[in-house]
Protein backbone atom coordinates (compact mmCIF):
# COMPACT_ATOMS: atom_id res chain seq x y z
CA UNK A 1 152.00 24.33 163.23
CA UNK A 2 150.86 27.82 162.96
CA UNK A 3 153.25 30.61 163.35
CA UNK A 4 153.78 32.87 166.52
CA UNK A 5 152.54 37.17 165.38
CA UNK A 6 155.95 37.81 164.39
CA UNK A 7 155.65 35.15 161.68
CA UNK A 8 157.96 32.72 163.35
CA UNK A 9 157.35 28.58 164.19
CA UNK A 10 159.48 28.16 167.45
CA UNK A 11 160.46 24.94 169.27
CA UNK A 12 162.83 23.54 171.40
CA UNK A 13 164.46 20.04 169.77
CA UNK A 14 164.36 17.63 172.90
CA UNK A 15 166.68 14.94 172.07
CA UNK A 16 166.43 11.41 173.38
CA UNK A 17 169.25 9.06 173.48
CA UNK A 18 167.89 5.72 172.34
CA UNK A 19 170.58 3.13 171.22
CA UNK A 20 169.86 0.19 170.12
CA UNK A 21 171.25 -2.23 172.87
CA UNK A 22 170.53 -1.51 175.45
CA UNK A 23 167.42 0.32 174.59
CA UNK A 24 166.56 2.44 177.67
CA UNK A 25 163.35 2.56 179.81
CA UNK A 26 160.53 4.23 178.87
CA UNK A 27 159.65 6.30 182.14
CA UNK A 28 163.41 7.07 183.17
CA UNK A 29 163.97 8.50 179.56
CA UNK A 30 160.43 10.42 180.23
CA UNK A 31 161.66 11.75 183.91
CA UNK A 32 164.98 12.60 181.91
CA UNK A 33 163.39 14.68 178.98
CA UNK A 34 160.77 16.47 181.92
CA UNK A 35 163.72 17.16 184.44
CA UNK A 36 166.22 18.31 181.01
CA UNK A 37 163.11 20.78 179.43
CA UNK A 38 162.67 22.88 182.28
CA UNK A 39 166.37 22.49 183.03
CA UNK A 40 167.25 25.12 179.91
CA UNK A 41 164.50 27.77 181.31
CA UNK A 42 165.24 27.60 184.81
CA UNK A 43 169.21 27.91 183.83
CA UNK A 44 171.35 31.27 185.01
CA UNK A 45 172.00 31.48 181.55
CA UNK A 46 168.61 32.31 180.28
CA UNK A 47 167.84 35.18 182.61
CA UNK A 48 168.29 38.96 181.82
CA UNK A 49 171.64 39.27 180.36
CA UNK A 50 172.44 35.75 180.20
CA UNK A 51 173.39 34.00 176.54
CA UNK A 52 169.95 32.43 176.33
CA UNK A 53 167.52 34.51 177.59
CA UNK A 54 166.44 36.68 174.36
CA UNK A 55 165.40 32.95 172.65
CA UNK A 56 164.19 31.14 176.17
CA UNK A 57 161.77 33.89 176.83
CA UNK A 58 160.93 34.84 173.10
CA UNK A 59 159.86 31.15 173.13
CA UNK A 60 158.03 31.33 176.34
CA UNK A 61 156.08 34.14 175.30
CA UNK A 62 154.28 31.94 172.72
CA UNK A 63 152.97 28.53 172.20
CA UNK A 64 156.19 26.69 174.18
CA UNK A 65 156.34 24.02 170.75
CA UNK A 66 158.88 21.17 171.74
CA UNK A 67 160.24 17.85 168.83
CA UNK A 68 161.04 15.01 170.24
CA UNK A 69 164.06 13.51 168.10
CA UNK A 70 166.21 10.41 168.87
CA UNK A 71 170.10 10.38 168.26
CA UNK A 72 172.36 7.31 169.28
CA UNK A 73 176.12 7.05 168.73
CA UNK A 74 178.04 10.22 166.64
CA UNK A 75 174.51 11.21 166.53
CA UNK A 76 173.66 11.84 170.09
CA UNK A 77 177.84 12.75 171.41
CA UNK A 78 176.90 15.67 168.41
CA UNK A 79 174.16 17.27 169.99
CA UNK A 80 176.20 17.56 173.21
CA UNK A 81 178.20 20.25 171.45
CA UNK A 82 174.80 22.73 170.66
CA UNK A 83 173.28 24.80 173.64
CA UNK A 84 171.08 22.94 176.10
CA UNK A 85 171.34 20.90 179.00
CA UNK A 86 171.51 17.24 179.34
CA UNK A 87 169.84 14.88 182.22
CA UNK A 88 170.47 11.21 182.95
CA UNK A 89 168.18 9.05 185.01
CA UNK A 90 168.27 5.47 185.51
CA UNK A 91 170.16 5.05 182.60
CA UNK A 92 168.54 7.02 180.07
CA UNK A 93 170.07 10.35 178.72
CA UNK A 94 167.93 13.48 177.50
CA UNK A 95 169.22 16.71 175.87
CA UNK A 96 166.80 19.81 175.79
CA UNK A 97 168.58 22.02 173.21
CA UNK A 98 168.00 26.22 173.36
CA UNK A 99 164.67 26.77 171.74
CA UNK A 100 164.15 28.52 168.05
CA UNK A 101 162.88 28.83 164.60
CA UNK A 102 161.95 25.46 163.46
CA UNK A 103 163.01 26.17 160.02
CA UNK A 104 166.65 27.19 161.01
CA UNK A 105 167.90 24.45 163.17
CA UNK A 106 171.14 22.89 162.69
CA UNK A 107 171.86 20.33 160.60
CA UNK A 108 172.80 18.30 163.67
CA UNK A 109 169.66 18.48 164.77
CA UNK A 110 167.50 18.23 161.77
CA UNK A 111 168.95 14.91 160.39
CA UNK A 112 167.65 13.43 163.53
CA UNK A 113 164.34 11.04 163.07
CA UNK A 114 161.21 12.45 164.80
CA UNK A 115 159.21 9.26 164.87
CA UNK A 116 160.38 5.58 165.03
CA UNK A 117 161.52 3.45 168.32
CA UNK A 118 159.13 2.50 170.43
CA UNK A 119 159.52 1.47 174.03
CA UNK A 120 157.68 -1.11 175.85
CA UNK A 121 155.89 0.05 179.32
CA UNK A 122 157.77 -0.69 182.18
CA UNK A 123 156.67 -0.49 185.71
CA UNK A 124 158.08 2.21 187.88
CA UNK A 125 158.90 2.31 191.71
CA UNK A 126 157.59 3.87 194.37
CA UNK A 127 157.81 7.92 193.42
CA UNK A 128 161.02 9.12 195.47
CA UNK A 129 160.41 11.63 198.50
CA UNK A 130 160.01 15.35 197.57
CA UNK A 131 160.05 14.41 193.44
CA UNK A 132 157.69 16.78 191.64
CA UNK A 133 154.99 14.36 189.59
CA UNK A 134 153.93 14.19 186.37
CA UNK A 135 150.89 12.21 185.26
CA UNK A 136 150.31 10.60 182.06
CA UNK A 137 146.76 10.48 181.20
CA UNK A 138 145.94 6.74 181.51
CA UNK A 139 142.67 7.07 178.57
CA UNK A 140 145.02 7.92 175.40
CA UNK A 141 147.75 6.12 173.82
CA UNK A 142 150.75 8.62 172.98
CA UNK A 143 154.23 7.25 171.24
CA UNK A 144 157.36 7.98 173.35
CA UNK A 145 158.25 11.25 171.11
CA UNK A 146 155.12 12.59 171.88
CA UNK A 147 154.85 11.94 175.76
CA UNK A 148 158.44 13.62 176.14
CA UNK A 149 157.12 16.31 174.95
CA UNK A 150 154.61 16.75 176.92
CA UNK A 151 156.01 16.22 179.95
CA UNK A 152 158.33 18.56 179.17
CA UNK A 153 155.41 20.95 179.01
CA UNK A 154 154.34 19.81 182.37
CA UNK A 155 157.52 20.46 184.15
CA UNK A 156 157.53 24.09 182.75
CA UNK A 157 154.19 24.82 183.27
CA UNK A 158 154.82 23.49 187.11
CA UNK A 159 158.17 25.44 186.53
CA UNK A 160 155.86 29.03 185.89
CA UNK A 161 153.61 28.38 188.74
CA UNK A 162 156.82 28.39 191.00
CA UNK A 163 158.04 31.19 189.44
CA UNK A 164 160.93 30.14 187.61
CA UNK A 165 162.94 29.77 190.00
CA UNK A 166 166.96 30.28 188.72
CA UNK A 167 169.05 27.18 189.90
CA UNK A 168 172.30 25.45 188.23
CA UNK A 169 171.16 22.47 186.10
CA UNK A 170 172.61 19.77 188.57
CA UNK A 171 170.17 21.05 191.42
CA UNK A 172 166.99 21.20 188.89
CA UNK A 173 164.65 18.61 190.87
CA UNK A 174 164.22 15.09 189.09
CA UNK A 175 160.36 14.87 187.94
CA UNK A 176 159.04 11.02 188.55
CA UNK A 177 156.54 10.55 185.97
CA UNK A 178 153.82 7.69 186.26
CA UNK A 179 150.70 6.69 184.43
CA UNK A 180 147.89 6.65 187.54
CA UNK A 181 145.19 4.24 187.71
CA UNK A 182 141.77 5.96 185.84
CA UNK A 183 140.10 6.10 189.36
CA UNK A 184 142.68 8.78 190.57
CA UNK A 185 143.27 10.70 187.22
CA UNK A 186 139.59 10.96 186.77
CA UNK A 187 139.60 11.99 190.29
CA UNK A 188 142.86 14.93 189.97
CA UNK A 189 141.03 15.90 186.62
CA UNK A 190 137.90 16.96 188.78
CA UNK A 191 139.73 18.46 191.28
CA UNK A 192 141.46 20.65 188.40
CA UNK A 193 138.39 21.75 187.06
CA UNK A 194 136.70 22.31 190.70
CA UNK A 195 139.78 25.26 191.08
CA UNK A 196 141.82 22.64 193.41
CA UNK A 197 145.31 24.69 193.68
CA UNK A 198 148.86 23.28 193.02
CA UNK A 199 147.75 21.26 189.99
CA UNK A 200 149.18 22.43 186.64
CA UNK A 201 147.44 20.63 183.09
CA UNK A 202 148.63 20.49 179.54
CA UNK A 203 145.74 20.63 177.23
CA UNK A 204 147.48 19.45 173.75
CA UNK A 205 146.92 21.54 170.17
CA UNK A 206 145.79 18.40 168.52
CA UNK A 207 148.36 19.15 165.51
CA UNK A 208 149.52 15.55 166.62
CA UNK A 209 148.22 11.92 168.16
CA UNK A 210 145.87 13.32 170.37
CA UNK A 211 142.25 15.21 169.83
CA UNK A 212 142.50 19.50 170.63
CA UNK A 213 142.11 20.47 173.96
CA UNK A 214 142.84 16.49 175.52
CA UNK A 215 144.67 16.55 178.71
CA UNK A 216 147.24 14.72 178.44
CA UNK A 217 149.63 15.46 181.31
CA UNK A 218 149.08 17.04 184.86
CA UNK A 219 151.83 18.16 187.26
CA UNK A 220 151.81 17.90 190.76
CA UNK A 221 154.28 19.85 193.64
CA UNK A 222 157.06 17.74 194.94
CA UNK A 223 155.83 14.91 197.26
CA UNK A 224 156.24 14.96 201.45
């Protein structure tokens, strides 16, 4: 990962709980890890003045890198002691930890694995009333690490568009994120590129999984 101008790699470690019994579901540990990332930026902590708001919106200003990692037991109670903010849905538990140098992050946090468990696609409900979306993109294969991450990047970018707006981190609306059938991505990609408003993409790097410049996430305003 190439460094920001200041000479600096920046990320923020997104944790996922992932025990081994009961493993938990693959799209309520995805909502979790989209609803947690934008959870730390939209926090009254990181604005002007606040604790976090020199690293949230150093990080901001550049490329917005996020780890996955996966912590069970000591492991994961551990991480709940570093700044960040934690979400729970359906049973699965994410922690978005303060964003910074990916070199200097605490041992804590850099003894976790990046890679590993797998989870098996489950099939979601219907998407709850006035729940932001994020789509997967159904054409590419991406491991669970990698997806968290990018739907973390989907909630913030959706997060920007609204303007950030400052809430306490039990009030952050719970993203529902789903894998569409190709017939309506396809469709929502063409929109995007026609100028349709109030749909926000992430177009990945390629450092990982996934060709430069793939979408591989779009984010949609909260349903009626």
């Amino acid at each position: 990962m190439p460094p920001e101008a200041d000479g600096v790699v920046r990320a923020m470690p997104v944790v996922l709980r992932i025990e081994r019994d009961p493993l938990p579901a693959r799209t309520p540990l995805l909502e979790a890890a989209a609803t947690a990332a934008v959870a730390v930026c939209l926090d009254p902590r990181a604005l002007p003045g606040g604790e976090w708001h020199d690293a949230v919106e150093t990080w901001i200003d550049g490329r917005i890198r996020k780890i996955a990692r996966r912590a069970r037991g000591a492991h994961w109670r551990a991480v709940q002691e570093l700044p960040g903010v934690t979400v729970g849905i359906g049973g699965a538990e994410v922690r978005a930890l303060l964003p910074g140098p990916v070199d200097d992050v605490p041992r804590t946090v850099s003894r976790l694995q990046i890679g590993g468990t797998e989870l098996e696609p489950d099939e979601p409900g219907p998407v709850p009333a006035g729940a932001p979306r994020v789509l997967l993109n159904p054409h590419v294969e991406m491991t669970v690490g990698k997806a968290a991450a990018q739907v973390g990047h989907a909630s913030m970018i959706l997060g920007a568009l609204r303007g950030w707006p400052v809430v306490d981190p039990a009030d952050v609306p719970r993203f529902a994120v789903r894998t569409p059938a190709v017939g309506e991505w396809d469709r929502l990609v063409a929109d995007l590129e026609a100028g349709a408003p109030g749909i926000a993409a992430v177009r990945d790097a390629g450092f990982t999984e996934v060709d430069p410049g793939t979408v591989t996430c779009l984010a949609l305003p909260q349903t009626a």
